[in-house]
Protein backbone atom coordinates (compact mmCIF):
# COMPACT_ATOMS: atom_id res chain seq x y z
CA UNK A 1 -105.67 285.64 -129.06
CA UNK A 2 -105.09 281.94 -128.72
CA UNK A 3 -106.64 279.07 -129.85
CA UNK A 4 -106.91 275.91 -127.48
CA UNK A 5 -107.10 272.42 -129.38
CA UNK A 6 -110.28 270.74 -127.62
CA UNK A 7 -108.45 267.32 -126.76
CA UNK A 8 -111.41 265.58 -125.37
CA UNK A 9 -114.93 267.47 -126.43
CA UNK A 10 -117.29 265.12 -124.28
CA UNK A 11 -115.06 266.53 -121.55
CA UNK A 12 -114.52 269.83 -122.22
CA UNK A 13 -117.06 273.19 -122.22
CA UNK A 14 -117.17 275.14 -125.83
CA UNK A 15 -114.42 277.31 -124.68
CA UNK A 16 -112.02 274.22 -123.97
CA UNK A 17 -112.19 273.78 -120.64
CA UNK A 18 -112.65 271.68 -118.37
CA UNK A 19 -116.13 270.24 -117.21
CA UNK A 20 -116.62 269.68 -113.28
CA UNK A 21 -116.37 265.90 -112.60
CA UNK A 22 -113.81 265.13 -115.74
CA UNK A 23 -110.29 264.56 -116.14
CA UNK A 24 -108.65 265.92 -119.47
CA UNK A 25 -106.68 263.47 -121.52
CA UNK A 26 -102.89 264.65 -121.60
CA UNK A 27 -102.16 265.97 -125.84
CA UNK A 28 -99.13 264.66 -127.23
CA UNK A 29 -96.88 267.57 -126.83
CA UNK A 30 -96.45 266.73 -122.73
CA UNK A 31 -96.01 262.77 -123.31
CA UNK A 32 -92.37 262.02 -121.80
CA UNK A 33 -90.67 259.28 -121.19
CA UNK A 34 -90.23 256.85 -118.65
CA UNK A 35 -87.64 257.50 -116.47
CA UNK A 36 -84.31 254.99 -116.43
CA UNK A 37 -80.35 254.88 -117.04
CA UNK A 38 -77.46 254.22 -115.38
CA UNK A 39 -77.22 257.69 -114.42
CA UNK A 40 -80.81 257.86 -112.89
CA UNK A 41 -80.33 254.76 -110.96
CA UNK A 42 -77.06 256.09 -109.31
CA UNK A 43 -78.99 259.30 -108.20
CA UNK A 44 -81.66 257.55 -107.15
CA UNK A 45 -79.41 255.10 -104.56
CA UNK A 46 -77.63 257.99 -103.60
CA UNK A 47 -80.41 260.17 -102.57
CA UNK A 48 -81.04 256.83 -100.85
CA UNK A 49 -78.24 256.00 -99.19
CA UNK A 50 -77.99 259.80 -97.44
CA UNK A 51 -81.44 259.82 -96.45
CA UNK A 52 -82.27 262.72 -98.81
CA UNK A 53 -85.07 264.06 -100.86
CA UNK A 54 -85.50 265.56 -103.77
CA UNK A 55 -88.43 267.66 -105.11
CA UNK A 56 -88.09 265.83 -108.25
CA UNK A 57 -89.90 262.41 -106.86
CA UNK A 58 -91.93 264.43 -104.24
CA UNK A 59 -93.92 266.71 -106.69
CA UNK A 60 -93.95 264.23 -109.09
CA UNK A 61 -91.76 266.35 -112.26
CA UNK A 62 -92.48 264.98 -115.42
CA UNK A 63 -88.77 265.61 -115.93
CA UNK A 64 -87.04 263.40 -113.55
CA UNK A 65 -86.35 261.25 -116.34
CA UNK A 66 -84.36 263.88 -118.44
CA UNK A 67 -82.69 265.41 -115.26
CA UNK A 68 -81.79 262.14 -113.37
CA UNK A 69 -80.16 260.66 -116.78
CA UNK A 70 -78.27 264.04 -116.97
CA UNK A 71 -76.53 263.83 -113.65
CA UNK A 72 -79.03 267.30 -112.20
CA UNK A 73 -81.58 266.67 -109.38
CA UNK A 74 -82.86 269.61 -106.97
CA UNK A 75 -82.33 268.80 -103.38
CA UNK A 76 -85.33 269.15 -100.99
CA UNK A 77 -84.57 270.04 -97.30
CA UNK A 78 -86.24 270.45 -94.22
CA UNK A 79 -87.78 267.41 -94.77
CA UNK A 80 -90.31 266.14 -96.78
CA UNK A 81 -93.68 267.07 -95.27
CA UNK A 82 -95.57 270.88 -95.52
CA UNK A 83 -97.23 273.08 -92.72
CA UNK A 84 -99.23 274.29 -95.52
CA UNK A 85 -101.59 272.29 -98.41
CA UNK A 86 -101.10 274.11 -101.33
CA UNK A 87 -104.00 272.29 -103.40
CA UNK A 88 -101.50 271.95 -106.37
CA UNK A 89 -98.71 270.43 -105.21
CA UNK A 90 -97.98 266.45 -104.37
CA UNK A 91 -95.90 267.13 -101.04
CA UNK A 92 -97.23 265.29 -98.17
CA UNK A 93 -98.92 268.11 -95.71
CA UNK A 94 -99.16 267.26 -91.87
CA UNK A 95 -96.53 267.84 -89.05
CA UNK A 96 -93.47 267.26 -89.61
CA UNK A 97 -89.91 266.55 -87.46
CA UNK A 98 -87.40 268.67 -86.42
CA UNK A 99 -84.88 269.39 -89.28
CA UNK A 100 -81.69 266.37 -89.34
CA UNK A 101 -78.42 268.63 -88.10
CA UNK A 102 -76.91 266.41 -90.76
CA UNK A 103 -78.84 267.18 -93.87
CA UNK A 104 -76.72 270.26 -95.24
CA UNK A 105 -73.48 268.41 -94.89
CA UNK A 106 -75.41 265.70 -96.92
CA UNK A 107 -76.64 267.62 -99.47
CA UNK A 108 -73.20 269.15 -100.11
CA UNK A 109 -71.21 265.41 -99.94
CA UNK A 110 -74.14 264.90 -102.95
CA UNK A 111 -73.28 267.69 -104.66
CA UNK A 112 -69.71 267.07 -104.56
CA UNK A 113 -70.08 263.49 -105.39
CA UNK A 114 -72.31 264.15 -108.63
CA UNK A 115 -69.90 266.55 -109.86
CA UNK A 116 -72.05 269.72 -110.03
CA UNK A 117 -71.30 272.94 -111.70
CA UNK A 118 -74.78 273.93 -110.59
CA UNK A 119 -76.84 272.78 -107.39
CA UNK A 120 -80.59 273.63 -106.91
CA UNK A 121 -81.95 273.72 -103.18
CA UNK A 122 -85.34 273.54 -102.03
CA UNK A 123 -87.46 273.26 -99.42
CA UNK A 124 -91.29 272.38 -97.71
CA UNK A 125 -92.95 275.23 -96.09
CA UNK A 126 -91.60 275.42 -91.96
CA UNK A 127 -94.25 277.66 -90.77
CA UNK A 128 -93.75 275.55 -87.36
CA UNK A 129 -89.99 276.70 -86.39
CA UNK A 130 -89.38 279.77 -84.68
CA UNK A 131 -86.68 280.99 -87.35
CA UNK A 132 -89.08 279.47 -90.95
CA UNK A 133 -86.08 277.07 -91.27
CA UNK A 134 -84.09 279.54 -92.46
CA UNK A 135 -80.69 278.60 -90.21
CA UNK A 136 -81.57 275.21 -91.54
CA UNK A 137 -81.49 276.92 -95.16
CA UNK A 138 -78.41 279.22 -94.44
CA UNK A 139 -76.20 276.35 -92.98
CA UNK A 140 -77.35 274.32 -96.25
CA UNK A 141 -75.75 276.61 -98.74
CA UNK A 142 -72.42 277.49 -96.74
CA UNK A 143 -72.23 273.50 -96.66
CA UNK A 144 -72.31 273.11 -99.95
CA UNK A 145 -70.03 276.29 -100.94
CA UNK A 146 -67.75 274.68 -98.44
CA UNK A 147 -67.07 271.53 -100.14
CA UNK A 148 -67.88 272.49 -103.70
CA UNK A 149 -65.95 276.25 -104.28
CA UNK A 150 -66.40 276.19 -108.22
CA UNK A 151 -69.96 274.82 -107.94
CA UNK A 152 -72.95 277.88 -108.37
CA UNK A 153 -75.76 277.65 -105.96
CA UNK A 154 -79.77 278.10 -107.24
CA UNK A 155 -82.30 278.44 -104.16
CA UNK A 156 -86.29 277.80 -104.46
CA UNK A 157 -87.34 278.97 -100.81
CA UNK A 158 -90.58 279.80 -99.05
CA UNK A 159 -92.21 282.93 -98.73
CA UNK A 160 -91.51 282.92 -94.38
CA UNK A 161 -94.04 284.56 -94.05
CA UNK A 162 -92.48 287.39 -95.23
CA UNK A 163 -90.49 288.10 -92.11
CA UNK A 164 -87.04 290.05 -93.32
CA UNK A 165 -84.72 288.62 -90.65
CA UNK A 166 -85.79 285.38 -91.81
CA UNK A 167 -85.06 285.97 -95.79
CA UNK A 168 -82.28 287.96 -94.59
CA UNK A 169 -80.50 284.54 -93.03
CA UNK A 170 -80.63 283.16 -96.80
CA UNK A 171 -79.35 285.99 -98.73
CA UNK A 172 -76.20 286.48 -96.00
CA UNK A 173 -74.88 282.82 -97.64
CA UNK A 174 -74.56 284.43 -100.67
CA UNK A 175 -76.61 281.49 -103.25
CA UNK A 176 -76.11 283.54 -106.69
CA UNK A 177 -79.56 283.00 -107.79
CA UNK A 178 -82.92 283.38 -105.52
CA UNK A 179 -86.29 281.90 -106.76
CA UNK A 180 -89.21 282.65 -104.79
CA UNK A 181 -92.45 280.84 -107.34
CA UNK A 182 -95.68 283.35 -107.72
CA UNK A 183 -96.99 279.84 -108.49
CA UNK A 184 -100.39 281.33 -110.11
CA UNK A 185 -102.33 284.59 -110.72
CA UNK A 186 -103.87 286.69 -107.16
CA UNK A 187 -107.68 285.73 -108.42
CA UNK A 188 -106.99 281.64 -107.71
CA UNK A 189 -104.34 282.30 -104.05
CA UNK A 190 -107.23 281.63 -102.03
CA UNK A 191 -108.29 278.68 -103.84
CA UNK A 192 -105.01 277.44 -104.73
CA UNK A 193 -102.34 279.14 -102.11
CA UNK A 194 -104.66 279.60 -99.49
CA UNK A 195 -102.22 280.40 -96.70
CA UNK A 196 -99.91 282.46 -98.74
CA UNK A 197 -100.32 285.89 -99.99
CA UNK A 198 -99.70 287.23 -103.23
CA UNK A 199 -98.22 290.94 -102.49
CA UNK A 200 -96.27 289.33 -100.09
CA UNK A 201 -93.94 287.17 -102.52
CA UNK A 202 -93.92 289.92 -104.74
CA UNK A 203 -92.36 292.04 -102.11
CA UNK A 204 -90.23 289.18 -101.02
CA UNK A 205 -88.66 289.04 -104.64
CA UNK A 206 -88.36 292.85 -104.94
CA UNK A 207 -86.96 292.65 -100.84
CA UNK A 208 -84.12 289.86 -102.37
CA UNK A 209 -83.46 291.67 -105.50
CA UNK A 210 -82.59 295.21 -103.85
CA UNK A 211 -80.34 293.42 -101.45
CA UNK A 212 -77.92 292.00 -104.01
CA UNK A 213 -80.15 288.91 -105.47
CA UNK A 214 -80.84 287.65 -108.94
CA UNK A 215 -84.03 286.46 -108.56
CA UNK A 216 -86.27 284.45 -110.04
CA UNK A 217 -90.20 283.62 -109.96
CA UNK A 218 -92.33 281.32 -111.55
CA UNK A 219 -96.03 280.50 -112.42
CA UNK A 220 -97.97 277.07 -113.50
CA UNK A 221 -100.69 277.77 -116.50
CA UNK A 222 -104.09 275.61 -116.82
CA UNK A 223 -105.01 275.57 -113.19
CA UNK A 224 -107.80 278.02 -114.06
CA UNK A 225 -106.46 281.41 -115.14
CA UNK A 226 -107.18 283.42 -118.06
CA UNK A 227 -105.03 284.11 -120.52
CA UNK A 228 -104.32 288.34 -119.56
CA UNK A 229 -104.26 287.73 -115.93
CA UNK A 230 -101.10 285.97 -117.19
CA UNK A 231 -99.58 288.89 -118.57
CA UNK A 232 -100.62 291.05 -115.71
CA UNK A 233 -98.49 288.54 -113.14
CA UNK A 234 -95.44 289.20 -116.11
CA UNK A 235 -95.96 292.40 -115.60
CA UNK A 236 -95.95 292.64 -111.74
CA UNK A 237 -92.97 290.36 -111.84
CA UNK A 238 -90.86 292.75 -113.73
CA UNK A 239 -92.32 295.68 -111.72
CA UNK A 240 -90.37 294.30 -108.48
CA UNK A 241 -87.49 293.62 -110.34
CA UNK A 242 -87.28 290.02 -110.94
CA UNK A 243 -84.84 288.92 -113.75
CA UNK A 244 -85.63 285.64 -114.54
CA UNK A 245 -89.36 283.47 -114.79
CA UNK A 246 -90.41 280.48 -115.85
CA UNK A 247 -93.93 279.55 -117.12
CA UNK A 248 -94.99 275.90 -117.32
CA UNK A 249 -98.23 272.95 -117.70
CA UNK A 250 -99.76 272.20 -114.38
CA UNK A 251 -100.64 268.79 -114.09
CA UNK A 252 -102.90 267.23 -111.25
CA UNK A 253 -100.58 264.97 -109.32
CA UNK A 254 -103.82 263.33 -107.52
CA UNK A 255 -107.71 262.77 -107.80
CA UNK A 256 -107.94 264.88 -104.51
CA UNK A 257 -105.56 267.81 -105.88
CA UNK A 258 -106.83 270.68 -107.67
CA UNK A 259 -107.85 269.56 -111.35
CA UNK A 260 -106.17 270.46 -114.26
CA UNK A 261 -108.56 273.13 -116.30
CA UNK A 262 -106.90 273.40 -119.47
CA UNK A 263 -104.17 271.90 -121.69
CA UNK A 264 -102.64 275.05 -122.69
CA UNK A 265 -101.28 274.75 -126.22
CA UNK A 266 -97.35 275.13 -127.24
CA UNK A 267 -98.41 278.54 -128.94
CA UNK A 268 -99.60 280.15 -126.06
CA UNK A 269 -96.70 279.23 -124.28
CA UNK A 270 -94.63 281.29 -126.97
CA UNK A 271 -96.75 284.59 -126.48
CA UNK A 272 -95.99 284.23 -122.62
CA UNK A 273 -92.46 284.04 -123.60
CA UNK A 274 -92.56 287.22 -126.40
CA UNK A 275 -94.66 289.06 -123.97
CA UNK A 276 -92.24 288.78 -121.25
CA UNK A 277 -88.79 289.18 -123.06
CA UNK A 278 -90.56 292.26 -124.51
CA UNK A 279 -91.20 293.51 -120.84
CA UNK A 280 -87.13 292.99 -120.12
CA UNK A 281 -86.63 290.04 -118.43
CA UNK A 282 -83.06 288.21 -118.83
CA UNK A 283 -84.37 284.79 -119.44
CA UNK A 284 -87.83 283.33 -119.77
CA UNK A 285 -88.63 279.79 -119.70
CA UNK A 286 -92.19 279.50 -121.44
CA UNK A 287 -93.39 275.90 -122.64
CA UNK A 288 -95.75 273.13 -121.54
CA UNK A 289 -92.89 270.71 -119.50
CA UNK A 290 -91.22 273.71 -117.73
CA UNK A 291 -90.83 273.45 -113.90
CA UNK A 292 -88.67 275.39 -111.87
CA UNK A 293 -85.11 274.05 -111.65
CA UNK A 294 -85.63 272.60 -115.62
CA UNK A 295 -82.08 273.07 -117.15
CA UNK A 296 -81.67 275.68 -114.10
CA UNK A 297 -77.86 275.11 -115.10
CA UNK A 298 -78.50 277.60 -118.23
CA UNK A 299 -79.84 280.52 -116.08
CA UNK A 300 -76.53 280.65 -114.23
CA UNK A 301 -74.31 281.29 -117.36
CA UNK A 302 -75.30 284.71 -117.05
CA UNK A 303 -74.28 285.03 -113.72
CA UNK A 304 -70.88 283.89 -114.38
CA UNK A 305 -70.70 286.54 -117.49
CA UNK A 306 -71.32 289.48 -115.36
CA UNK A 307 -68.60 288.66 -112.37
């Protein structure tokens, strides 16, 4: 069905992928540029000043640039080290401190003081606390609904190991979109996800959805999966009810991170899109520089139509 541009062919297998050993060449079509601006500075002194983080500089988004110039950043809590090691992702892994009691007051003084019609919230994995962080999480969004009443609330959250009274803490703050990421398709979780499990986010999105939630998944292409296992993790999505996905380039953040197998061309991307609006999702957000929270502030339009 598709055909993949071979962008380095000393590098690459017949097929276009990627040969043990190599590192692919990045095509032209994910080139961005370097980030800068007044308005990227400010966030970045900001985040700064408060102590925060932002999954923008810790996974190392291509988009930072784009967002940071626009006034948008996603806010990172619980701190900035993982109890898991996801072999995808550029978040530091170890053990990390307790959660700051200050942090959502922080986040929502940011939020206020960059104006915000639409905050994104994340977070690292907290398989160490007794409650998955989730207080933490809960307290995060009243916060910010506290001191920003007009401003819509987006939350990326962990998987907690499934545990309901745990996922139950974040939808009782009421953020008007959930996204929970599928990340990749069930054949690569052990190599990629190995401590999470993939029936268990898809329940965890279909949990969220049938207790009031828009949700939201998403899933990184070129990290080894074939082209119909793609459509089959579309099709699971939509099977537990989530409304909105996004479908983006992963790109190796480090040598000792998972490498990248395939530059998958802007055409592909498109069929993923088709396929899935086809299937009867709301919104799909298919092309090579896609990540999560990318122009997040679009998805909640919809939201405000229907209230």
């Amino acid at each position: 069905m598709f055909k993949e541009e071979n962008i380095d062919s000393r590098r690459q297998t017949a097929d276009g992928r990627q040969e043990e050993g190599s590192r692919l060449r990045r095509p032209k079509w994910l080139k961005v540029r370097a980030p800068g601006g007044e308005s990227y500075a400010e966030i970045k002194d900001m985040m700064r000043s408060k102590k925060l983080h932002t999954v923008c500089e810790e996974a190392h988004c291509p988009n930072i640039g784009e967002c940071w110039g626009m006034g948008t950043a996603t806010f990172l809590i619980l701190g900035d080290v993982c109890t898991r090691n996801c072999r995808f992702c550029a978040i530091t892994t170890g053990k990390p401190m307790p959660p700051h009691p200050e942090e959502p007051i922080k986040v929502a003084e940011s939020v206020k003081k960059m104006r915000l019609k639409h905050a994104v919230i994340t977070s690292v994995n907290r398989d160490d606390l007794d409650d998955g962080g989730s207080v933490h999480w809960a307290e995060t969004i009243i916060r910010t609904r506290e001191l920003n009443p007009n401003t819509t609330i987006e939350v990326l959250i962990p998987d907690f190991m499934g545990i309901k009274w745990q996922i139950d803490n974040v939808i009782e703050a009421k953020p008007e979109i959930l996204n929970h990421n599928i990340e990749t398709v069930p054949r690569l979780y052990a190599k990629v996800r190995p401590k999470a499990v993939y029936q268990r986010s898809l329940d965890l999105l279909k949990y969220c959805s049938e207790n009031g939630m828009r949700t939201k998944s998403g899933l990184m292409v070129g990290i080894g999966e074939q082209p119909q296992e793609v459509f089959e993790v579309l099709k699971d999505l939509f099977a537990h009810k989530v409304k909105i996905v996004t479908i983006g380039q992963y790109l190796q953040p480090t040598k000792e991170h998972r490498p990248v197998d395939r530059f998958v061309r802007p055409e592909e991307f498109a069929e993923y899109k088709k396929f899935g609006l086809e299937l009867g999702f709301e919104i799909v957000e298919s092309a090579p520089l896609v990540r999560s929270s990318y122009h997040a502030g679009k998805h909640v339009n919809l939201v405000k139509s229907e209230k």
